[in-house]
C-alpha atoms as a PDB file:
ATOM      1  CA  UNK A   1     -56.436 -40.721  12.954  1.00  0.00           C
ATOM      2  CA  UNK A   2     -53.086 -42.194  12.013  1.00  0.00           C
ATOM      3  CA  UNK A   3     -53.190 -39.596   9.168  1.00  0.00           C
ATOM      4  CA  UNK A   4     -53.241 -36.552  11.081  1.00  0.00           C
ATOM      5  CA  UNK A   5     -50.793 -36.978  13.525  1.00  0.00           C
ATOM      6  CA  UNK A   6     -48.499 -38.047  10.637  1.00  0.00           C
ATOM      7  CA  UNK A   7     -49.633 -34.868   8.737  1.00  0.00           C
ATOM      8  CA  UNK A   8     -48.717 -32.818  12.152  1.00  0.00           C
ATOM      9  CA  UNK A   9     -45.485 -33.706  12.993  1.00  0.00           C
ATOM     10  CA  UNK A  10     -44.490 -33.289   9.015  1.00  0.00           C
ATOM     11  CA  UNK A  11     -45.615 -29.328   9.242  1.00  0.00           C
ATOM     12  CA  UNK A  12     -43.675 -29.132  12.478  1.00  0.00           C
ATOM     13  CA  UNK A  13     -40.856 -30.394  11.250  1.00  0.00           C
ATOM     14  CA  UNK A  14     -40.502 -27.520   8.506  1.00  0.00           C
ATOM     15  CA  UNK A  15     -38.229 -24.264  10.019  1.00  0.00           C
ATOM     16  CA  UNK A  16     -40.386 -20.888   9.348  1.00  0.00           C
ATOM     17  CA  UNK A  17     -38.399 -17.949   7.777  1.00  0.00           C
ATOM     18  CA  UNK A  18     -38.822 -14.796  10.535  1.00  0.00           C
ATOM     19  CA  UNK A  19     -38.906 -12.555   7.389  1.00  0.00           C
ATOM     20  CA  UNK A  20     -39.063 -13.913   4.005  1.00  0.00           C
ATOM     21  CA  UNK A  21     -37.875 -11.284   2.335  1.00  0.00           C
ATOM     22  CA  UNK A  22     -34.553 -11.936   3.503  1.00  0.00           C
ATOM     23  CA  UNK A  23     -32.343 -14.998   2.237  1.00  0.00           C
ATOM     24  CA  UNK A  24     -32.483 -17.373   4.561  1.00  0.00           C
ATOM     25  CA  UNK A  25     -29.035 -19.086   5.959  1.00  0.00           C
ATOM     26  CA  UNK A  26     -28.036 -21.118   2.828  1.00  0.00           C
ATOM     27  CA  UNK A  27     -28.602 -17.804   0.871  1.00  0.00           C
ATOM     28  CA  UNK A  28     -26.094 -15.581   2.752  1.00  0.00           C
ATOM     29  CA  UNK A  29     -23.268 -15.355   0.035  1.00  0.00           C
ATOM     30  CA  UNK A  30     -25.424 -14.278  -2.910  1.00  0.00           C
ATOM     31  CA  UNK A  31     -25.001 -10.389  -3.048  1.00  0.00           C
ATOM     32  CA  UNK A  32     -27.048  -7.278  -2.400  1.00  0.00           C
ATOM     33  CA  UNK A  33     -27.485  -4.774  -5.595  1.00  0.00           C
ATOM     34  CA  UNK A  34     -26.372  -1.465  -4.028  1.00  0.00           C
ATOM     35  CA  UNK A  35     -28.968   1.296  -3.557  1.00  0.00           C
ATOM     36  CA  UNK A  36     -26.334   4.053  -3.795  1.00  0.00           C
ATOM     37  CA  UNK A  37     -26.870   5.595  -7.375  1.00  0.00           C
ATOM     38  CA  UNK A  38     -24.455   8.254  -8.280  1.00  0.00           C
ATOM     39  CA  UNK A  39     -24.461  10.573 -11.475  1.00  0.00           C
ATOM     40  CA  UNK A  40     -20.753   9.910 -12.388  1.00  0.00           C
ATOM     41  CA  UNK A  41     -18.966  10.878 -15.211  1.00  0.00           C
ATOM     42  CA  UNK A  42     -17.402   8.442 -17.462  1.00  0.00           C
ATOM     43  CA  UNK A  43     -13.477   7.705 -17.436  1.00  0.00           C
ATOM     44  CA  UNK A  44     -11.748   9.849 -19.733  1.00  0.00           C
ATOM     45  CA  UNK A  45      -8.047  10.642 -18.471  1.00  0.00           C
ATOM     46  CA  UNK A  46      -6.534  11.368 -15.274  1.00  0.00           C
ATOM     47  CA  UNK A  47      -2.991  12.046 -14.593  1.00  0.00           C
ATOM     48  CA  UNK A  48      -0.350  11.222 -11.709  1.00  0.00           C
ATOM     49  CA  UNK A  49       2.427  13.090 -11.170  1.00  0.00           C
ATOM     50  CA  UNK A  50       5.614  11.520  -9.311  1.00  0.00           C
ATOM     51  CA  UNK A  51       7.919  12.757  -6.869  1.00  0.00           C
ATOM     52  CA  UNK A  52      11.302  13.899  -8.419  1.00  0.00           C
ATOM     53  CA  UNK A  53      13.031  10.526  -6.474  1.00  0.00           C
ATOM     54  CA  UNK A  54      11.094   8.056  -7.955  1.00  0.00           C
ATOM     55  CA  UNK A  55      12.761   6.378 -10.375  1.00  0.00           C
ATOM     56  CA  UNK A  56      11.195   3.353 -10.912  1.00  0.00           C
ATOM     57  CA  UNK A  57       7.921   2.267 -11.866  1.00  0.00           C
ATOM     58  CA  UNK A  58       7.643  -1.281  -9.890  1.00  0.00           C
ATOM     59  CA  UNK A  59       3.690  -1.884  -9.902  1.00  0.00           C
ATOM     60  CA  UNK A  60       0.363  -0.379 -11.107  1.00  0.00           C
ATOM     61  CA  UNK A  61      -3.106  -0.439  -8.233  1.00  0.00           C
ATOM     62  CA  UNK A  62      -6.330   0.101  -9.359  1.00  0.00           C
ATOM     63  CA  UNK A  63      -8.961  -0.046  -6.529  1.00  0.00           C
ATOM     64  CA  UNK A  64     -13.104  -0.284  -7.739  1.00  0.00           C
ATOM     65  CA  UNK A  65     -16.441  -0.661  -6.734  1.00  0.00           C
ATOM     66  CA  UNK A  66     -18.763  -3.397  -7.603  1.00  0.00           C
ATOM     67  CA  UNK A  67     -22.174  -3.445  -8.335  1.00  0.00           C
ATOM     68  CA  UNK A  68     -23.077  -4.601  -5.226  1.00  0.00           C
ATOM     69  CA  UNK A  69     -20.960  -1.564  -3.620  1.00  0.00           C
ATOM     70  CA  UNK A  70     -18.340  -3.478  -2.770  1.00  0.00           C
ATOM     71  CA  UNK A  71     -14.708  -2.528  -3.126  1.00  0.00           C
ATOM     72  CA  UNK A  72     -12.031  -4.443  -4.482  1.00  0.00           C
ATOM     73  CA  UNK A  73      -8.450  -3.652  -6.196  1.00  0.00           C
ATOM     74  CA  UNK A  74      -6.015  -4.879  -8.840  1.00  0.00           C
ATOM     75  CA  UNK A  75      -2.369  -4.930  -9.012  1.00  0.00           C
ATOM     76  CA  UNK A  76      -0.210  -5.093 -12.034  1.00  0.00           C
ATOM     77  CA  UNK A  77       3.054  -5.570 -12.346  1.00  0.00           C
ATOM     78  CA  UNK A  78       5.199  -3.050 -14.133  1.00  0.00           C
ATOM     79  CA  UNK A  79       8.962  -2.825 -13.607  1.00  0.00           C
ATOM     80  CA  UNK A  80      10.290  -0.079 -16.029  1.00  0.00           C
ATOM     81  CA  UNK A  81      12.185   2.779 -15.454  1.00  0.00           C
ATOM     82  CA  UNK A  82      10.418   6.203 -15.653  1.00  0.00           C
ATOM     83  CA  UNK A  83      11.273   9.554 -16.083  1.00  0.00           C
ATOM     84  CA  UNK A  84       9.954  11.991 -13.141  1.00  0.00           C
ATOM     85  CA  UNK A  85       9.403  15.250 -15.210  1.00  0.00           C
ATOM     86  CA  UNK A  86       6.117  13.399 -17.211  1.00  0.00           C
ATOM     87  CA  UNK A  87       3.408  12.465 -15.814  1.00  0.00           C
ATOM     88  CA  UNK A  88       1.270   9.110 -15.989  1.00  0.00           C
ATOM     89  CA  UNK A  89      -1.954   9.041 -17.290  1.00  0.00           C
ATOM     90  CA  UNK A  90      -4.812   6.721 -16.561  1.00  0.00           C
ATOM     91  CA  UNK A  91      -7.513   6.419 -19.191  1.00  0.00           C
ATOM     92  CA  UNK A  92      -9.811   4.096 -20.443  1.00  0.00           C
ATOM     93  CA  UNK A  93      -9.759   4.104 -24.298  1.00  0.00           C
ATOM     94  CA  UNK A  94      -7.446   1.885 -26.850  1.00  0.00           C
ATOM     95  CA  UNK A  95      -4.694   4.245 -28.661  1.00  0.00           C
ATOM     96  CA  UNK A  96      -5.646   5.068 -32.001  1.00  0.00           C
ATOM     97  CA  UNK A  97      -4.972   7.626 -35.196  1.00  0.00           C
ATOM     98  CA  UNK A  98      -8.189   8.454 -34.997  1.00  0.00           C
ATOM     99  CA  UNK A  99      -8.768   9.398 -31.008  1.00  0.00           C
ATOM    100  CA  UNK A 100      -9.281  12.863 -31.151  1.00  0.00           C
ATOM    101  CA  UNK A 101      -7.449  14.922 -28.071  1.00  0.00           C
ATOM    102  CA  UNK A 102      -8.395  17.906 -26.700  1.00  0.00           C
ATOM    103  CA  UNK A 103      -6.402  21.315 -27.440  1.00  0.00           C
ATOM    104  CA  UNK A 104      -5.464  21.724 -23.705  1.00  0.00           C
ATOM    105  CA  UNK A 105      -4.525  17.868 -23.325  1.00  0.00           C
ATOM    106  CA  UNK A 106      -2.182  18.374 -26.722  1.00  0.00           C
ATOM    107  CA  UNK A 107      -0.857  21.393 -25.180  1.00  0.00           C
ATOM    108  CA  UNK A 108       0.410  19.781 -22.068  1.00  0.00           C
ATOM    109  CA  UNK A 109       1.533  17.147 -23.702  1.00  0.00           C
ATOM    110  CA  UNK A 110       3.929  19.106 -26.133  1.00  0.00           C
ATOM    111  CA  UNK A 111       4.356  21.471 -23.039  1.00  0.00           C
ATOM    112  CA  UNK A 112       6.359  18.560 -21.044  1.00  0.00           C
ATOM    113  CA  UNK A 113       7.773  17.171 -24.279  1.00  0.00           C
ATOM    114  CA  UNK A 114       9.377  19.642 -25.330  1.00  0.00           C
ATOM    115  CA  UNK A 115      11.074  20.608 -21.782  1.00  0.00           C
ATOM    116  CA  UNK A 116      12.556  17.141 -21.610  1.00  0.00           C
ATOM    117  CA  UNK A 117      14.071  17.389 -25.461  1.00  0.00           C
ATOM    118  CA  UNK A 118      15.278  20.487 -24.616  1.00  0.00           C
ATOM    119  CA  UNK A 119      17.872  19.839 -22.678  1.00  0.00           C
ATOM    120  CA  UNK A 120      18.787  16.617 -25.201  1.00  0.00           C
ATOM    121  CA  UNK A 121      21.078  19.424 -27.645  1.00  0.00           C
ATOM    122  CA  UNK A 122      24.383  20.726 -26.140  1.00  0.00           C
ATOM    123  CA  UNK A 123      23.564  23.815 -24.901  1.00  0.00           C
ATOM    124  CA  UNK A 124      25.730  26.364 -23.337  1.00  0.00           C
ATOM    125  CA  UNK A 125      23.918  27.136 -19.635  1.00  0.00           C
ATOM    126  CA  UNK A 126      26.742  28.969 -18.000  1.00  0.00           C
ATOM    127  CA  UNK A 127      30.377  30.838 -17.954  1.00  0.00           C
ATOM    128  CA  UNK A 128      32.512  32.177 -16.052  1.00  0.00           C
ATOM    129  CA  UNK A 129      36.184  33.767 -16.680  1.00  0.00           C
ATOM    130  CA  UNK A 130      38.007  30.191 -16.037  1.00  0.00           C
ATOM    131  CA  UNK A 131      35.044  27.700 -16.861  1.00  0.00           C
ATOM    132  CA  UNK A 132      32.148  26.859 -19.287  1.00  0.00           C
ATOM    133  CA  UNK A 133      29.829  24.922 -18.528  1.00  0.00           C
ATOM    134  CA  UNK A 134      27.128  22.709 -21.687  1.00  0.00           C
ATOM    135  CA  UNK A 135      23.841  20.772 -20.455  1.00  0.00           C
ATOM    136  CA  UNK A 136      22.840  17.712 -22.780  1.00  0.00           C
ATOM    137  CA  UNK A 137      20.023  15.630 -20.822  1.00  0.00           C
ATOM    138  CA  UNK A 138      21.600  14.623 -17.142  1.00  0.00           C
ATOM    139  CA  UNK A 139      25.426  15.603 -18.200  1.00  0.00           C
ATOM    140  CA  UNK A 140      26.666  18.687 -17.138  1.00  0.00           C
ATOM    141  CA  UNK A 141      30.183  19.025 -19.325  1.00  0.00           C
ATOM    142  CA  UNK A 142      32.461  21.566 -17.761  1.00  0.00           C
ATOM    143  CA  UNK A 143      35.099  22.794 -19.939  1.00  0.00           C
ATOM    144  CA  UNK A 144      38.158  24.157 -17.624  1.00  0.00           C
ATOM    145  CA  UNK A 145      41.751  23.479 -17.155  1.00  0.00           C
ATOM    146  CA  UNK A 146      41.577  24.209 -13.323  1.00  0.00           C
ATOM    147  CA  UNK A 147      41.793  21.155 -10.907  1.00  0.00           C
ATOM    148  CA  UNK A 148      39.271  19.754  -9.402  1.00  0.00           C
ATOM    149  CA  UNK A 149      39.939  18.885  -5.729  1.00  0.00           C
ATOM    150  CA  UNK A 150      36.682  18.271  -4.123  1.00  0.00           C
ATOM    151  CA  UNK A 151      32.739  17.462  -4.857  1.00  0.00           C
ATOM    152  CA  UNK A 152      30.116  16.655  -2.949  1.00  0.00           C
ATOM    153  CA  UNK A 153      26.137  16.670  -2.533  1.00  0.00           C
ATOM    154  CA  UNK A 154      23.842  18.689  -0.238  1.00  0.00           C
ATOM    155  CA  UNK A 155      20.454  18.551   0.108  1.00  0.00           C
ATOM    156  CA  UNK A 156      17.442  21.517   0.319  1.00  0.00           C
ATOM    157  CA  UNK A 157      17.886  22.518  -1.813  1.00  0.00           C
ATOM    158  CA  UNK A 158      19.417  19.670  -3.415  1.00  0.00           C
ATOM    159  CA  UNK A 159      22.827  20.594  -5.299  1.00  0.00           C
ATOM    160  CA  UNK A 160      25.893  19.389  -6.131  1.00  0.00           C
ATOM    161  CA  UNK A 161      29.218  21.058  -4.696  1.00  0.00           C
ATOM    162  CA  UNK A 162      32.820  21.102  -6.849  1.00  0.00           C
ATOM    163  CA  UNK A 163      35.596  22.937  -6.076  1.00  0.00           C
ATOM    164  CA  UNK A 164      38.560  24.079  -8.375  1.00  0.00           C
ATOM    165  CA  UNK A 165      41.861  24.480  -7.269  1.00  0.00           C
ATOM    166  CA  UNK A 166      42.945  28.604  -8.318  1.00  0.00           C
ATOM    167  CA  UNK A 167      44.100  31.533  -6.223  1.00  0.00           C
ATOM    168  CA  UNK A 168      42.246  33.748  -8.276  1.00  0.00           C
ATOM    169  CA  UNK A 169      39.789  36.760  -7.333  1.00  0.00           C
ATOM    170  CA  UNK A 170      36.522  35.708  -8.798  1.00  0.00           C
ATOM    171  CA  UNK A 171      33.093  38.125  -8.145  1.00  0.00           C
ATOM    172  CA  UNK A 172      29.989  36.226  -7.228  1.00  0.00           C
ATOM    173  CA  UNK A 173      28.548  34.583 -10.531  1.00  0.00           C
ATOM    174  CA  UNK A 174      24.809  33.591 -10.326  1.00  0.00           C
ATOM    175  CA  UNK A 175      22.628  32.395 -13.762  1.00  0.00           C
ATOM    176  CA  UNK A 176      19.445  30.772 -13.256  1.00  0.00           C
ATOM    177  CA  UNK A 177      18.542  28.231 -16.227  1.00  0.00           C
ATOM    178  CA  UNK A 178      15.055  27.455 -16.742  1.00  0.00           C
ATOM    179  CA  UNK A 179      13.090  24.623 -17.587  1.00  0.00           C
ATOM    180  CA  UNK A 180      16.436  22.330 -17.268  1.00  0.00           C
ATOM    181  CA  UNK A 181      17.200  20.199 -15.046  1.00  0.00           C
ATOM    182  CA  UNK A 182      20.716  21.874 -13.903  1.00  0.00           C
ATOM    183  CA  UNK A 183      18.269  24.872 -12.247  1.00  0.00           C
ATOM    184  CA  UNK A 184      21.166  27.131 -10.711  1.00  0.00           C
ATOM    185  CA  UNK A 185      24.383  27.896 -11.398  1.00  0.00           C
ATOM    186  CA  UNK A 186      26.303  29.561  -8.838  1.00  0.00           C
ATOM    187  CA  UNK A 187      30.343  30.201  -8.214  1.00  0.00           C
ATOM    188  CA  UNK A 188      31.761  31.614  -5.402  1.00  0.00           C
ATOM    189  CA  UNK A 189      35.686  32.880  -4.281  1.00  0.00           C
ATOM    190  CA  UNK A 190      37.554  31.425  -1.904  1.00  0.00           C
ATOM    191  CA  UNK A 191      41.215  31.217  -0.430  1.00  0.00           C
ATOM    192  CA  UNK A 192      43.434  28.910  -2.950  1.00  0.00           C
ATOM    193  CA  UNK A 193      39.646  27.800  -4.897  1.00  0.00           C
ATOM    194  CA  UNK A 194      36.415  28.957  -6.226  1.00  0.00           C
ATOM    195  CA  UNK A 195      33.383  26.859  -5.634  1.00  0.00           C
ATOM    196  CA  UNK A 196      30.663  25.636  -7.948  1.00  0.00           C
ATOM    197  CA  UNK A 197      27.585  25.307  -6.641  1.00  0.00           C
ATOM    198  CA  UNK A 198      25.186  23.172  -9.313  1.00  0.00           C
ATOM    199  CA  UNK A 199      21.346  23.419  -7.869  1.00  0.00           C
ATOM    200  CA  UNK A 200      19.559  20.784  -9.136  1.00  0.00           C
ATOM    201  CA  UNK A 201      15.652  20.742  -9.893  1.00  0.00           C
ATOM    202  CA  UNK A 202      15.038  17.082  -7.858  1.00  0.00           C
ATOM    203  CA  UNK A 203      16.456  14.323  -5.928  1.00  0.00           C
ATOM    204  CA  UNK A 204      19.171  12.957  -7.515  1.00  0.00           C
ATOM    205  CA  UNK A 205      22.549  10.803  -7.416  1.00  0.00           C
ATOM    206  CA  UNK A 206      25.612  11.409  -9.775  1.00  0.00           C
ATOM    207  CA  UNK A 207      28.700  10.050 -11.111  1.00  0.00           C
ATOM    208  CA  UNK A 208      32.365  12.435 -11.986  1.00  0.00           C
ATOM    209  CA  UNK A 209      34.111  11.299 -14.920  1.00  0.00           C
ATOM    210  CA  UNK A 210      37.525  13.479 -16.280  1.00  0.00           C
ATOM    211  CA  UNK A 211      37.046  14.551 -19.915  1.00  0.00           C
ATOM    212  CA  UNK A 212      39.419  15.996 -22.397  1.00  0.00           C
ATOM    213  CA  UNK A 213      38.347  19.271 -21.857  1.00  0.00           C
ATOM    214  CA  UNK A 214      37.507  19.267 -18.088  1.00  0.00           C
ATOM    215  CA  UNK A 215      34.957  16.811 -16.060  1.00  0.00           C
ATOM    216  CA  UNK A 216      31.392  15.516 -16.920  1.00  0.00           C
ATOM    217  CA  UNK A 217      28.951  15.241 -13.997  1.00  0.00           C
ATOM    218  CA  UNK A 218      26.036  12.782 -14.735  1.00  0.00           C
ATOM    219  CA  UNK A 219      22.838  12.721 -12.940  1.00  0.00           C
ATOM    220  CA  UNK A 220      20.977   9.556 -12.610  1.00  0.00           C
END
């Protein structure tokens, strides 16, 4: 008799499981495979394109999904300058002689190269009666002997503003320059100056320096 009541308050001592085919409360952090099955295709190279102010790359994010359908992200830190014009590309093989590329990925590569190198030669962009005016990169050399008395910036567009000192009757001069980065030309008369208007094909800051044959505006 001893041996049964010893027997029955053992079995109702044990806690029964409501449903066992759910982990019971010591079980709760061990994770669920996600049901959610989608056809995706596999990494091969995606491109971000930054906004003509950014200048700086500080830090890399890369937010993913777990098995278990959970989402989590990674941060890298970067700290390099950048250039604005090329893009950044995200892909997920190891660089190589042998990785073959795509005509259309080659093409847009060489496309974007070759607009940034372009503007790396001295190359005459503009000229008017009384000035000349070279791109090389982010310096805009302008050859004249007139004074400058003013400059200044404006935004939308953005553009830089320089006036020369001249009583002089100059027509409205416009050249457009493409694929540079000193977009727009444009000179205009006015009593005891003329006024150059430099548009500008982003957000930028610059510094005035006096050359020997005029001024140098530098775009950073």
């Amino acid at each position: 008799m001893r041996v049964l009541i010893a027997i029955f308050l053992l079995l109702s001592a044990l806690v029964a499981r409501e449903n066992p085919f759910f982990p019971s409360d010591g079980e709760k952090e061990l994770p669920f495979t996600s049901n959610d099955v989608k056809n995706l295709p596999p990494l091969q190279r995606t491109a971000i394109t930054l906004p003509s102010k950014a200048r700086i790359l500080e830090s890399v994010s890369v937010k993913y999904k777990n098995l278990d359908g959970s989402t989590e992200s990674k941060t890298i830190e970067v700290e390099n300058t950048i250039d604005w014009h090329l893009p950044i590309f995200v892909t997920q093989s190891y660089p190589s002689s042998n990785t073959q590329e795509t005509k259309s990925e080659k093409k847009e590569e060489n496309k974007s190269s070759k607009e940034i190198r372009k503007t790396q030669d001295l190359e005459k962009i503009a000229s008017i009666e009384y000035a000349d005016f070279y791109a090389s990169g982010k310096t805009l050399q302008i050859n004249t002997k007139d004074e400058l008395i003013r400059n200044f910036l404006l935004s939308h567009p953005h553009r830089i503003v320089l006036d020369f000192k001249r009583d002089a009757n100059i027509k409205a001069y416009t050249k457009e320059v493409s694929q540079n980065i000193f977009s727009k030309i444009r000179v205009g008369n006015h009593s005891g100056y003329y006024r150059v208007v430099i548009e500008l094909d982003g957000y930028y800051r610059y510094s005035l320096a006096n050359t020997n044959k005029g001024y140098a505006v530098t775009l950073r």
